[in-house]
Protein backbone atom coordinates (compact mmCIF):
# COMPACT_ATOMS: atom_id res chain seq x y z
CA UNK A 1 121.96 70.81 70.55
CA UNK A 2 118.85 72.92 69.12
CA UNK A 3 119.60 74.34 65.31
CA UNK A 4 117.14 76.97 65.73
CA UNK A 5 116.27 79.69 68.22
CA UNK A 6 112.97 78.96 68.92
CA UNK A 7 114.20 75.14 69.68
CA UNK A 8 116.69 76.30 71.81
CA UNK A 9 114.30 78.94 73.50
CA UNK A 10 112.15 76.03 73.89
CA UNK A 11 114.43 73.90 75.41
CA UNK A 12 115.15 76.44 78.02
CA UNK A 13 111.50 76.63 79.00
CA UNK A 14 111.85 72.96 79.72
CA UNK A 15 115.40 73.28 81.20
CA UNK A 16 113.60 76.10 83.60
CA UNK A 17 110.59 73.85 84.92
CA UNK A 18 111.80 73.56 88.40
CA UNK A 19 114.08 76.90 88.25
CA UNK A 20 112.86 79.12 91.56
CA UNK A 21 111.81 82.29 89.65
CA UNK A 22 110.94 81.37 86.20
CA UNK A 23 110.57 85.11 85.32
CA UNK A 24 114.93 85.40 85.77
CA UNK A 25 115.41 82.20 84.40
CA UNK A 26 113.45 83.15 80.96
CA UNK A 27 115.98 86.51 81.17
CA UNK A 28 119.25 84.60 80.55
CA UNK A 29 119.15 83.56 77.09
CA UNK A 30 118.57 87.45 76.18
CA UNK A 31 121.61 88.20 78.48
CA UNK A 32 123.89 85.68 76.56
CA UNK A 33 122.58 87.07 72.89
CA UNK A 34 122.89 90.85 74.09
CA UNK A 35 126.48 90.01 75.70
CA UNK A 36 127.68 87.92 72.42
CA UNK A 37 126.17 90.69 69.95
CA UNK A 38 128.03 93.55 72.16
CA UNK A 39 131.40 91.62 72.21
CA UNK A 40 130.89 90.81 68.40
CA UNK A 41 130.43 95.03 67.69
CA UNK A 42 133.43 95.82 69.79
CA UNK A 43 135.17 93.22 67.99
CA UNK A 44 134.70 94.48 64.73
CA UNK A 45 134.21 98.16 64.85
CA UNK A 46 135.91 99.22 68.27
CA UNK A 47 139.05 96.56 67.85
CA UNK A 48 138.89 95.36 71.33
CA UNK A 49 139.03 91.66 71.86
CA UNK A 50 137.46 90.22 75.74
CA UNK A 51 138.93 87.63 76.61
CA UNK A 52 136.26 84.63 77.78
CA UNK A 53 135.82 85.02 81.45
CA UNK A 54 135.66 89.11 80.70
CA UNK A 55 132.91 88.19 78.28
CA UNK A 56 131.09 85.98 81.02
CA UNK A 57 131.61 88.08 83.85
CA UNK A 58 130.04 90.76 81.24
CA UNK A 59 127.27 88.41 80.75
CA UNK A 60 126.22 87.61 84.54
CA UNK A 61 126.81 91.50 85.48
CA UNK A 62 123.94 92.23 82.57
CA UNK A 63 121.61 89.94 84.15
CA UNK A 64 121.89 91.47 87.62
CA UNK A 65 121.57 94.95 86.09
CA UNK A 66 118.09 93.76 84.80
CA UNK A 67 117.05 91.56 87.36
CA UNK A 68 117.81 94.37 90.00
CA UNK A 69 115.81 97.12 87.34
CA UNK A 70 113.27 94.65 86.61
CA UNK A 71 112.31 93.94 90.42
CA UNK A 72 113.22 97.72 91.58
CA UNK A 73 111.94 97.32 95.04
CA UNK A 74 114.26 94.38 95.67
CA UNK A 75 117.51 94.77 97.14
CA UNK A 76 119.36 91.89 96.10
CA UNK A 77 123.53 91.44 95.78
CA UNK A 78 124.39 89.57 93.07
CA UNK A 79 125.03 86.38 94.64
CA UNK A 80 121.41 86.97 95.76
CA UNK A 81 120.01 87.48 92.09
CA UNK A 82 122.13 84.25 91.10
CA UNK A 83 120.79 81.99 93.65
CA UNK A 84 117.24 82.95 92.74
CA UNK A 85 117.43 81.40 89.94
């Protein structure tokens, strides 16, 4: 497990290699920190507590928002987006 960000950042790069559109795939981490950092704010200034799958299903509905923004003139569903990947 990588003790740094840019180790685990790199380690994604090579995790991605064969991923079908490398441009998603480098989106994910980002979608995982912005997810985690929103669920830690609510958490200690809002009081609400997510439970896990709530917090994941937060996660992969973030990435479709900016895959679908990102590539504008796409219309994907999310199973699309996922599978792209």
């Amino acid at each position: 497990m990588p003790s740094k960000i840019d180790e685990t950042l790199f380690s994604w790069e090579i995790a991605g290699v064969g991923a079908t559109n490398r441009e998603r795939w480098r989106m994910i981490p980002a979608s995982i920190w912005w997810t985690i950092w929103r669920e830690r704010n609510e958490r200690c200034f809002e009081n609400r507590n997510n439970n896990l799958q709530e917090v994941k299903l937060k996660c992969v509905l973030l990435f479709c928002f900016w895959c679908t923004n990102v590539y504008s003139n796409e219309t994907e569903s999310i199973i699309d987006v996922l599978g792209s990947i």
